[in-house]
N, C-alpha and C. Protein backbone atom coordinates (compact mmCIF):
# COMPACT_ATOMS: atom_id res chain seq x y z
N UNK A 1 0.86 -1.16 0.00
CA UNK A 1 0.00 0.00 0.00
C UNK A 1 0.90 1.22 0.00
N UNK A 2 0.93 1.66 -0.99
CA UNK A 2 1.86 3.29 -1.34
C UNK A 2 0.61 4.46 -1.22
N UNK A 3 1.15 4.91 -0.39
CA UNK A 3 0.31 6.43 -0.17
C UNK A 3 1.59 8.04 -0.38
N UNK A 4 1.04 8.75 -1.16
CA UNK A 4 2.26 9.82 -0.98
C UNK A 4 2.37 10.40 -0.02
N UNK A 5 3.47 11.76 0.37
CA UNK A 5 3.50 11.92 1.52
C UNK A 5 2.18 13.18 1.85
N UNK A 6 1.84 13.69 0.72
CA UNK A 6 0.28 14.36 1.38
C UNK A 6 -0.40 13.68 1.60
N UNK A 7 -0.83 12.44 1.09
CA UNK A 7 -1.98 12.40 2.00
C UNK A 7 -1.94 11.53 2.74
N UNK A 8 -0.34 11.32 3.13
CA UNK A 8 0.40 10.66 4.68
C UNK A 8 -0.14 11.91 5.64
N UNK A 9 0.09 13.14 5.19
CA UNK A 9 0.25 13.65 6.02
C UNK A 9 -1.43 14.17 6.16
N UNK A 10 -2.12 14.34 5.40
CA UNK A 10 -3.44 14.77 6.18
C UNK A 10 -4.39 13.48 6.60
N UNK A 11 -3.97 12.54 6.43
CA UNK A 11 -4.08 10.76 7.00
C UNK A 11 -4.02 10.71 8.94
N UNK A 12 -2.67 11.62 9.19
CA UNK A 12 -2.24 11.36 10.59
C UNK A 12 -2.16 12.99 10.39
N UNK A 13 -2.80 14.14 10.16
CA UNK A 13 -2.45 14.99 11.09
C UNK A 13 -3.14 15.41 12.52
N UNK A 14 -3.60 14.41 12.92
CA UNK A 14 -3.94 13.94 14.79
C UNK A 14 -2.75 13.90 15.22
N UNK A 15 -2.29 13.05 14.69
CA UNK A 15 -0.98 12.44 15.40
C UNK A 15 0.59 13.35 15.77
N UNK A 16 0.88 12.58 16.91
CA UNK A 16 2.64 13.56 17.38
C UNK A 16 3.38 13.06 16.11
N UNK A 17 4.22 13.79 15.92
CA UNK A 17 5.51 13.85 14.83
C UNK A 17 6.12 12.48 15.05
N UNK A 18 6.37 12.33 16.42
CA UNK A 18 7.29 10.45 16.45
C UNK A 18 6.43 9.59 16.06
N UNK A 19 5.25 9.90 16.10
CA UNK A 19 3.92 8.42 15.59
C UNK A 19 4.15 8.97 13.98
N UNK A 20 4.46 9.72 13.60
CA UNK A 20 4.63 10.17 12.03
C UNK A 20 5.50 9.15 11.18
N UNK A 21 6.66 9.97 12.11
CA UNK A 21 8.12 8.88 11.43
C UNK A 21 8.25 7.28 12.02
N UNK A 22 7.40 7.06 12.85
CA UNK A 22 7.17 5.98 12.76
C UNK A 22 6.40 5.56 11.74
N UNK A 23 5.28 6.20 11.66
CA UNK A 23 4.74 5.43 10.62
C UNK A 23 5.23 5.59 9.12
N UNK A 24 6.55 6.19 8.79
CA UNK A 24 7.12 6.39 8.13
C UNK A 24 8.39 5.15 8.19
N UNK A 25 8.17 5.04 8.84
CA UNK A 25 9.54 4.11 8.83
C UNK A 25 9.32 2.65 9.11
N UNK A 26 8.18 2.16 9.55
CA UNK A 26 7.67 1.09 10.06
C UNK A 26 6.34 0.63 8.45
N UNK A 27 6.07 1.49 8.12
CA UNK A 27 4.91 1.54 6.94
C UNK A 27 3.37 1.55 7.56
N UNK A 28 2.72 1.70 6.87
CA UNK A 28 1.22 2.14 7.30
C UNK A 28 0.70 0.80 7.79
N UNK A 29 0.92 -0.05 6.93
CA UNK A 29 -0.03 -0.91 7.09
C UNK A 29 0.05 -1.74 8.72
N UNK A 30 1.58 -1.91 9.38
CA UNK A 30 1.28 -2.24 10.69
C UNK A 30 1.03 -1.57 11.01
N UNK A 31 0.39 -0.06 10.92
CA UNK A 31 -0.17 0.47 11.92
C UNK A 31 -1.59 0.00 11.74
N UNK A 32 -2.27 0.28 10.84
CA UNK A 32 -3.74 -0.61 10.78
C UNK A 32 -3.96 -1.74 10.68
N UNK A 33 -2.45 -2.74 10.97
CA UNK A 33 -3.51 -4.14 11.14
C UNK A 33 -3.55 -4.64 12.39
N UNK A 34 -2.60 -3.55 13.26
CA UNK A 34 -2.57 -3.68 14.67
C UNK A 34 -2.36 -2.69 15.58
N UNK A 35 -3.50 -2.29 15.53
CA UNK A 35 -3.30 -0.58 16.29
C UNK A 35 -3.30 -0.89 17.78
N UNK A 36 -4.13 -2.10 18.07
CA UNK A 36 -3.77 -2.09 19.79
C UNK A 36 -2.65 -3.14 20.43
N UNK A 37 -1.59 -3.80 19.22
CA UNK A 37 -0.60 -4.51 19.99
C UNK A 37 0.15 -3.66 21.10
N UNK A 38 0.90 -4.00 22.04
CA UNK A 38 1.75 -3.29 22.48
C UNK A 38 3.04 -4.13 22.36
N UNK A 39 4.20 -3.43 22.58
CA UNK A 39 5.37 -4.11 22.36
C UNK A 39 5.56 -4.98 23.26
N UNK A 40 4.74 -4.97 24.43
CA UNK A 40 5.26 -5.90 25.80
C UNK A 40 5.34 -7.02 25.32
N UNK A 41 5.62 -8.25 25.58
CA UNK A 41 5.51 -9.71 25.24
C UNK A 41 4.60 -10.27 25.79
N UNK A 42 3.75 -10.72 25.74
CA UNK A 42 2.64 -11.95 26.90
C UNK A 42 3.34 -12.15 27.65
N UNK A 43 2.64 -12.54 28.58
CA UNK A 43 3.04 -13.19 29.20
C UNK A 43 1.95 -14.61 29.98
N UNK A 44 1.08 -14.35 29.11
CA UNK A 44 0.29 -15.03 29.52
C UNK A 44 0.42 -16.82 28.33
N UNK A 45 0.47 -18.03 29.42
CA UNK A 45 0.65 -19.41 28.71
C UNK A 45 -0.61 -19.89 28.87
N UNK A 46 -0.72 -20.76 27.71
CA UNK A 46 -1.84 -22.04 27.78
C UNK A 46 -1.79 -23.15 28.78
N UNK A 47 -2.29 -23.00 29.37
CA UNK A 47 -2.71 -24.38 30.17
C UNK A 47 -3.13 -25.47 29.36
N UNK A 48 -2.36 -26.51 29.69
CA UNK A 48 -2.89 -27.75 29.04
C UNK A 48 -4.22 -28.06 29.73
N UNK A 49 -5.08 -28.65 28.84
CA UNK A 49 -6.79 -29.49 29.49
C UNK A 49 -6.52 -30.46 30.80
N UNK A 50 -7.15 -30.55 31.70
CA UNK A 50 -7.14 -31.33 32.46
C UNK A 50 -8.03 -32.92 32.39
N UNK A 51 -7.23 -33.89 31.98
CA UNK A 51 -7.51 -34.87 31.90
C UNK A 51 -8.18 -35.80 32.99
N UNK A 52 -9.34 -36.19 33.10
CA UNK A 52 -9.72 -37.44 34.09
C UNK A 52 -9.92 -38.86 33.16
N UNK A 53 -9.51 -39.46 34.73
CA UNK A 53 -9.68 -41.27 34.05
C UNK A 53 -11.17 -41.24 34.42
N UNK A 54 -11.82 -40.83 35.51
CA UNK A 54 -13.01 -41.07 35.73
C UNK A 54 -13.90 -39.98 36.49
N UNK A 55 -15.31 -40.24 36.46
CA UNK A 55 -15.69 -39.37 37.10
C UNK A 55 -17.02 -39.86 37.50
N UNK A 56 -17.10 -39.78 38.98
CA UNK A 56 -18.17 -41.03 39.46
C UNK A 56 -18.95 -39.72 40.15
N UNK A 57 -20.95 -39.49 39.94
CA UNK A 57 -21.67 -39.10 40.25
C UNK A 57 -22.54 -40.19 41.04
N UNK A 58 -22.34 -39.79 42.40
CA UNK A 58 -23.79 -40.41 43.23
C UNK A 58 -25.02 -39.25 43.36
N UNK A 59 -26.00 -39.57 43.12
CA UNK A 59 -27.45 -38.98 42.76
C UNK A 59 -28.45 -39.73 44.25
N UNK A 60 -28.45 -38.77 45.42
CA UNK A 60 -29.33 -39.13 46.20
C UNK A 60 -30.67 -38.56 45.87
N UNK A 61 -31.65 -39.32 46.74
CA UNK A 61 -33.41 -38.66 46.61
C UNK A 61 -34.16 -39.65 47.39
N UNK A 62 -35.36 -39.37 47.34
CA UNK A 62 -36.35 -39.70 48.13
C UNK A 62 -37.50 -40.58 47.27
N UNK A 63 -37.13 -40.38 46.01
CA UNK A 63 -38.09 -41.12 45.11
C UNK A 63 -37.12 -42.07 44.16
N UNK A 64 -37.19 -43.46 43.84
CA UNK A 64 -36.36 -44.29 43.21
C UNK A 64 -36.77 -43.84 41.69
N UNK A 65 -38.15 -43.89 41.42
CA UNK A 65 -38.84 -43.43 40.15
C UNK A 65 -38.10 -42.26 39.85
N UNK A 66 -37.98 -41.27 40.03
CA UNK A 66 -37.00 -40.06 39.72
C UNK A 66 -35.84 -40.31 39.45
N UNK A 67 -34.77 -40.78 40.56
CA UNK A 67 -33.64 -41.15 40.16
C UNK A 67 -33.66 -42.07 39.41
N UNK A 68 -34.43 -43.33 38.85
CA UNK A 68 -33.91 -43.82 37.64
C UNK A 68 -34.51 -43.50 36.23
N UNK A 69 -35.21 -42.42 36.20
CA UNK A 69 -35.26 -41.95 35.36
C UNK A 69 -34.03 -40.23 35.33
N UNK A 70 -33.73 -40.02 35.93
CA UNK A 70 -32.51 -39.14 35.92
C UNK A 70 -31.27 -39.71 35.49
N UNK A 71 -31.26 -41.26 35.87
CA UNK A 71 -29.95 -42.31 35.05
C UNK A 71 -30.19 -41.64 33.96
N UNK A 72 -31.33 -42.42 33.28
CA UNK A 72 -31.34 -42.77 31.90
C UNK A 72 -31.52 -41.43 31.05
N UNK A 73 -31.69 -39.95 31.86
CA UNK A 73 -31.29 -38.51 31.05
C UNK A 73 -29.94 -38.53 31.09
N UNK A 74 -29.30 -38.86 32.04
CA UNK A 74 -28.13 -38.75 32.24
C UNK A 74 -27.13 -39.55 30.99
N UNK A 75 -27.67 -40.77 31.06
CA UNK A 75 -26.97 -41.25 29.96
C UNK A 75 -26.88 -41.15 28.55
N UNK A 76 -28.00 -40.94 28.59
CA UNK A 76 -28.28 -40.32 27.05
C UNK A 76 -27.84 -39.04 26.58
N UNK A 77 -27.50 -37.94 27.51
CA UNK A 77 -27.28 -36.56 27.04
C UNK A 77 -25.65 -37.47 27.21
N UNK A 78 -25.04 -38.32 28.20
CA UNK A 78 -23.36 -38.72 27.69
C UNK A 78 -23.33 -39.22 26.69
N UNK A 79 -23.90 -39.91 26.08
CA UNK A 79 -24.31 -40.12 24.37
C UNK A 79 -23.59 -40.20 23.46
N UNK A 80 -25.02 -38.80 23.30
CA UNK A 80 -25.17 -37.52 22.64
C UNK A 80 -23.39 -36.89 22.67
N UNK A 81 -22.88 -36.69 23.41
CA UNK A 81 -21.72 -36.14 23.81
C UNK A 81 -20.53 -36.76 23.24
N UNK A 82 -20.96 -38.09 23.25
CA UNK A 82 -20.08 -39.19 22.86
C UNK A 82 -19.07 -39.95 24.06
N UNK A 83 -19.70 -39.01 25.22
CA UNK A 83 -18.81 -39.51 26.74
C UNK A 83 -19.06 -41.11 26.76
N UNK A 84 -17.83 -41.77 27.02
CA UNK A 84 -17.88 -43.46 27.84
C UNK A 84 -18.79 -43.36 29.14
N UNK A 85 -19.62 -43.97 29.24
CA UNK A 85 -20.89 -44.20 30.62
C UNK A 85 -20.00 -45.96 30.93
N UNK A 86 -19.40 -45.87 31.72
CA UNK A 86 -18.88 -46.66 32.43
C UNK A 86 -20.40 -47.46 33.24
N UNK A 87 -21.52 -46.97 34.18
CA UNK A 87 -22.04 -47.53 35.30
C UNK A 87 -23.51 -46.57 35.46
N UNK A 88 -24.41 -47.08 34.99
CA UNK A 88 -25.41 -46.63 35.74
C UNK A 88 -26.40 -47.64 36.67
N UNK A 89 -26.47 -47.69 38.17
CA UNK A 89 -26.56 -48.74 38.85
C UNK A 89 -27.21 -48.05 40.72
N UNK A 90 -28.13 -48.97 40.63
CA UNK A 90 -28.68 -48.58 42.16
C UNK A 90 -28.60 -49.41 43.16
N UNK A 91 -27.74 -49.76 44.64
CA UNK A 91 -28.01 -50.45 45.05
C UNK A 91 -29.23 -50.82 45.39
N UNK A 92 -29.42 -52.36 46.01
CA UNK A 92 -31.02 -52.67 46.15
C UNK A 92 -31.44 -52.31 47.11
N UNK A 93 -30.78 -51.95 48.41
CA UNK A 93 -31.79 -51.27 49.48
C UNK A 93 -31.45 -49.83 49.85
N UNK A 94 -32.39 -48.96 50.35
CA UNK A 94 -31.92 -48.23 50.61
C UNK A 94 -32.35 -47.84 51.81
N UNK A 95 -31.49 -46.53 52.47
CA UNK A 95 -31.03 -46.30 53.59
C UNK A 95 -31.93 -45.87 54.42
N UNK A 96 -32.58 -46.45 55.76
CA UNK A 96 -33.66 -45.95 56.55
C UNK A 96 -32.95 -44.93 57.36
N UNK A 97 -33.66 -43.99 58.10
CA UNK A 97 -33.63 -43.52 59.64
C UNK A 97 -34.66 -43.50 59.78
N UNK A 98 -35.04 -44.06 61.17
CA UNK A 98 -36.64 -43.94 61.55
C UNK A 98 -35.92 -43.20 63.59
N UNK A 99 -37.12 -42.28 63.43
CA UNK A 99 -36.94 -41.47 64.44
C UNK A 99 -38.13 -41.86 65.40
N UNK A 100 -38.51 -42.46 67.02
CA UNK A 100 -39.95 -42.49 67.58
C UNK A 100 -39.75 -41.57 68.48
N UNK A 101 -41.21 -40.93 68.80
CA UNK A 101 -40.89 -39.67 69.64
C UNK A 101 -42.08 -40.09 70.31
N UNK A 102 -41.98 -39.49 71.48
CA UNK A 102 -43.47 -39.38 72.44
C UNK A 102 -44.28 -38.38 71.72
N UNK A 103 -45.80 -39.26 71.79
CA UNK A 103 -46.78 -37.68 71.33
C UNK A 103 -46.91 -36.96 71.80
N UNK A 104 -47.09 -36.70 73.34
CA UNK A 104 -47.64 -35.44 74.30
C UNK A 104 -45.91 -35.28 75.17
N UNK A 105 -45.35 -34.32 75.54
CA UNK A 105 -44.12 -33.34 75.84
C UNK A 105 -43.85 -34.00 77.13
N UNK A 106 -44.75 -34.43 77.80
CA UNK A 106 -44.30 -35.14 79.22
C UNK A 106 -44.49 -36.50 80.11
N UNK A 107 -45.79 -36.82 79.43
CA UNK A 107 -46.14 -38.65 79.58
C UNK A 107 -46.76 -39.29 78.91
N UNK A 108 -47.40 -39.85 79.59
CA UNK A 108 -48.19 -41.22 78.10
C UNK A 108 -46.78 -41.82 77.50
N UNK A 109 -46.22 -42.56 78.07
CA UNK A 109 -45.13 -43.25 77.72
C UNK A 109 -45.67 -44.35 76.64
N UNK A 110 -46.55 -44.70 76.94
CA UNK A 110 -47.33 -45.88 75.93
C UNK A 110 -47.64 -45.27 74.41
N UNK A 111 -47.83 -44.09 74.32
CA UNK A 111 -48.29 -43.54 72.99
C UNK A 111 -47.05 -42.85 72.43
N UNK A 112 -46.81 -43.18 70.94
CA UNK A 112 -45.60 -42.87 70.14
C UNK A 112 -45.94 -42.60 68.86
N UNK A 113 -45.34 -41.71 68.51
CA UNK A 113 -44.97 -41.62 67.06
C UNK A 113 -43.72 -42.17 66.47
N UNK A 114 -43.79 -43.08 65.08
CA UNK A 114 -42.71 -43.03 64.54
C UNK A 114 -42.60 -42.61 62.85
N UNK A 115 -41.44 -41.76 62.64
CA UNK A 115 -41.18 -41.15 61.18
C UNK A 115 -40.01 -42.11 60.84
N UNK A 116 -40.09 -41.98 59.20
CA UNK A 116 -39.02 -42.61 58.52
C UNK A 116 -38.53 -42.17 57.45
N UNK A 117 -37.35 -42.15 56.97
CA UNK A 117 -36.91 -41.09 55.74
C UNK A 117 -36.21 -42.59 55.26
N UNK A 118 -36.41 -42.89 53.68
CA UNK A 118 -35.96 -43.56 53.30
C UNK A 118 -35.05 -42.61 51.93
N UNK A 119 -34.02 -43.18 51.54
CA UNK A 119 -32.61 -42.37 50.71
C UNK A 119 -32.76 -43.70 50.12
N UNK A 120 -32.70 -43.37 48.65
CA UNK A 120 -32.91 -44.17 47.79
C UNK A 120 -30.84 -43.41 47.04
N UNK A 121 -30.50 -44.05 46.04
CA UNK A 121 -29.00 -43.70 45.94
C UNK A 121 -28.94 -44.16 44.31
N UNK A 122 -27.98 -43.78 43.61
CA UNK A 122 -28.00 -44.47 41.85
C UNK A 122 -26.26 -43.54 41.78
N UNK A 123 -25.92 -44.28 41.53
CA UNK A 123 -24.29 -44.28 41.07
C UNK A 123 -24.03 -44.04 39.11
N UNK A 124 -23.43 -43.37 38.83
CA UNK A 124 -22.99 -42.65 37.73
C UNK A 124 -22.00 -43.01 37.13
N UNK A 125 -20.85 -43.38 36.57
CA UNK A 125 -19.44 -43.57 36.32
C UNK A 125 -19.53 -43.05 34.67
N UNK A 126 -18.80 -41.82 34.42
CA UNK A 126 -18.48 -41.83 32.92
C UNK A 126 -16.53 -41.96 32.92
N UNK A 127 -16.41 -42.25 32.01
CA UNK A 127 -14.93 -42.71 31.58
C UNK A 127 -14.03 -41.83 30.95
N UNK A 128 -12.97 -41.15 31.19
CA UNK A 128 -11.66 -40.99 30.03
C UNK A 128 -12.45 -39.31 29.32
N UNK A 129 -12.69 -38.16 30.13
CA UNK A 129 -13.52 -37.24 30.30
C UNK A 129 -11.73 -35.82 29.65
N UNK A 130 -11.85 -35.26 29.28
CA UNK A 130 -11.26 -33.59 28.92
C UNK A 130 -12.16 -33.12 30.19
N UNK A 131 -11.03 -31.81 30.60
CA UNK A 131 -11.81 -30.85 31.72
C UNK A 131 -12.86 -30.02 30.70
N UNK A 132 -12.75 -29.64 29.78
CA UNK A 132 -13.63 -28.71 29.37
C UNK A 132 -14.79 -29.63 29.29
N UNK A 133 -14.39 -30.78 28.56
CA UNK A 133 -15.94 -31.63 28.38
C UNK A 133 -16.81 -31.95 30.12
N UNK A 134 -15.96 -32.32 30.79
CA UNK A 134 -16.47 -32.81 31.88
C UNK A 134 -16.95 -31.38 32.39
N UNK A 135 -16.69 -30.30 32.44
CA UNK A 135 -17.37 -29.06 33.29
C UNK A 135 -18.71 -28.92 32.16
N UNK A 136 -18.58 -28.64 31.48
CA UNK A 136 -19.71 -28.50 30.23
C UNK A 136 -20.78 -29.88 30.61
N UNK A 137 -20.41 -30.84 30.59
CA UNK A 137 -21.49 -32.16 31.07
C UNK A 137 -21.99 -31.66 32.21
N UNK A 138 -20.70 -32.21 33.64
CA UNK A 138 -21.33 -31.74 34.91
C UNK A 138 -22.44 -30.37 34.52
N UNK A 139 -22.30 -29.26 34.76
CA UNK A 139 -22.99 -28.07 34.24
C UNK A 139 -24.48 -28.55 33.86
N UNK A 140 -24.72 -28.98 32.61
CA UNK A 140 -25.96 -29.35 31.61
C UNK A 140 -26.50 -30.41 32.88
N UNK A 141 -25.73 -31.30 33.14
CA UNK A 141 -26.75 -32.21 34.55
C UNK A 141 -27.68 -31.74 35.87
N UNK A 142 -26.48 -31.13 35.53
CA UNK A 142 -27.03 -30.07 37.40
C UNK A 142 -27.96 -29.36 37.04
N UNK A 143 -28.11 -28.18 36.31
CA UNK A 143 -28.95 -27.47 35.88
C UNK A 143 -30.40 -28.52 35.36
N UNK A 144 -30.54 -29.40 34.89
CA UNK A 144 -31.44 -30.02 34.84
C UNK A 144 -31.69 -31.35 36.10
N UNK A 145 -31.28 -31.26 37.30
CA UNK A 145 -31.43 -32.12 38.10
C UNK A 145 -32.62 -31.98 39.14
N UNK A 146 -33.67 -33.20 39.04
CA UNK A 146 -35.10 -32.81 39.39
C UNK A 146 -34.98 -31.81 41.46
N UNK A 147 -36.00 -31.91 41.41
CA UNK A 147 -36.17 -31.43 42.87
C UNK A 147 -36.38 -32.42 43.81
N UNK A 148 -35.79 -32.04 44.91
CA UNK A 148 -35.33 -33.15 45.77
C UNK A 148 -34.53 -33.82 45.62
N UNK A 149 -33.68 -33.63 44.94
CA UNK A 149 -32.31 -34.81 44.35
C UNK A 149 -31.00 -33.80 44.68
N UNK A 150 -30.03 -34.79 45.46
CA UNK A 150 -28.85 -34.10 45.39
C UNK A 150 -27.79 -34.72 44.59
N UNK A 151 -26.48 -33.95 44.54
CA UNK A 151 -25.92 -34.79 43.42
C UNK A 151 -24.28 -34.30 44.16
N UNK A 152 -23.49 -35.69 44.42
CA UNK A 152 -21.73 -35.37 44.97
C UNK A 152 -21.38 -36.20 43.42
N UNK A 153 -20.44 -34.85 43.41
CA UNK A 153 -19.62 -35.63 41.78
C UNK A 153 -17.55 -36.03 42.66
N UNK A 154 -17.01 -36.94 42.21
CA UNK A 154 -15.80 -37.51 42.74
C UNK A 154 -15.02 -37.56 41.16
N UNK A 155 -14.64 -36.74 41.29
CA UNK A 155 -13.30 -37.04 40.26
C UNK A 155 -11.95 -36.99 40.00
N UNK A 156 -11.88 -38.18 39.39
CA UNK A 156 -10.10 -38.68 39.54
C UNK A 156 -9.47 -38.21 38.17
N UNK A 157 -8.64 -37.89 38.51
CA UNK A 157 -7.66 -36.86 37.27
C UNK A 157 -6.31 -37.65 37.50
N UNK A 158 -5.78 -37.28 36.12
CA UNK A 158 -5.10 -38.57 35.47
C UNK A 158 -4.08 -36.98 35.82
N UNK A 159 -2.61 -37.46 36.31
CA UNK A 159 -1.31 -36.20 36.04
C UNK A 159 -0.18 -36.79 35.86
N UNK A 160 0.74 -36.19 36.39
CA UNK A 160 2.06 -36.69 35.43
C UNK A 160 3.00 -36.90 36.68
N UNK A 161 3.72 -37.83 36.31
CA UNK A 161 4.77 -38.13 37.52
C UNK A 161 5.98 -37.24 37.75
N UNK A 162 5.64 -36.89 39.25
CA UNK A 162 6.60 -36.00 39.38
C UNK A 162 8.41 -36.29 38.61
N UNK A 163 9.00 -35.25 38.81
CA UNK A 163 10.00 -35.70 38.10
C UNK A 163 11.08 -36.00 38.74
N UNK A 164 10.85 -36.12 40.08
CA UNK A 164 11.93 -36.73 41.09
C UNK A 164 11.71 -38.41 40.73
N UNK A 165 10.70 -38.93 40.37
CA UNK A 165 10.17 -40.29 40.09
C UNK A 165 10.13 -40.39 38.42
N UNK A 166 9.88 -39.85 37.73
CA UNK A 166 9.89 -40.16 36.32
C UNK A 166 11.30 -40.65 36.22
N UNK A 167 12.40 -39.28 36.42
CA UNK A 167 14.38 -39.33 36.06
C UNK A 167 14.76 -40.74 36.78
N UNK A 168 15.39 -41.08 35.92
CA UNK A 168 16.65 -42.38 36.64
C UNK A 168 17.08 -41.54 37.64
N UNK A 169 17.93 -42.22 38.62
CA UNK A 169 19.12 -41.62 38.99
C UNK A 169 20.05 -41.70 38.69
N UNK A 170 21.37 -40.78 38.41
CA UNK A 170 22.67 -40.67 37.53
C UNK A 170 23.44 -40.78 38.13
């Protein structure tokens, strides 16, 4: 791109005299194809992805009907995704507390109430997960996870051996 020096000069007459001969001496065009570089260097690096071997979701609730139909969203949106579904699986009983209380605050020892909370449980396992994929999954699950359901996610991440243990010794 050749421009003469008039209409260099009514182009930049905004500009200080050193942004002139710079742009005289450097040529126009880095100045417009990068007007906001600065000379500093980055300093900013890429992080490599964080790799897991696995990533195991337990899905508690109060209704078994819910949670196994929350499996089978679950598995299907890993799919869709193309994620490995290692485990979708409920043990067969699940977990009582039963609480008995007296009905009236001071006697009638003979008359009781008793409550019971039963925790029903369904186990998750997807396989061999990227951090971006696995936050993006986790994410889309949770946000669609019914009411009354809680959800602990456990994940094991694959890293690199330190290098006191990788090196021979010499």
């Amino acid at each position: 791109m050749f421009l003469s020096r008039v209409s260099c000069i009514n182009f930049v007459s905004g500009l200080r005299r050193s942004a002139f001969q710079n742009i005289q001496e450097n040529g126009l065009q880095t100045m417009l194809c990068s007007p906001f570089s600065s000379s500093v260097p980055s300093t900013e690096s890429a992080k490599p992805d964080k790799l897991y071997k696995k990533i195991e979701v337990e899905v508690r609730g109060n209704d078994p009907a819910v949670l196994k139909s929350y499996g089978i969203f679950t598995t299907t949106a890993a799919n869709h995704l193309g994620i490995t579904v290692n485990g979708n699986y409920a043990p067969y009983k699940a977990v009582h507390q039963r609480w008995t209380l007296l009905k009236s605050k001071h006697v009638h020892k003979k008359h009781r109430v008793q409550y019971e909370i039963r925790t029903y449980y369904r186990f998750l396992e997807f396989l061999k997960l990227t951090g971006s994929t696995a936050d993006t999954f986790l994410e889309y699950i949770q946000r669609n996870l019914p009411e009354g359901v809680a959800m602990k996610v456990t994940k094991i991440e694959i890293q690199r051996l330190p290098e006191a243990v990788s090196t021979p010794p010499s």
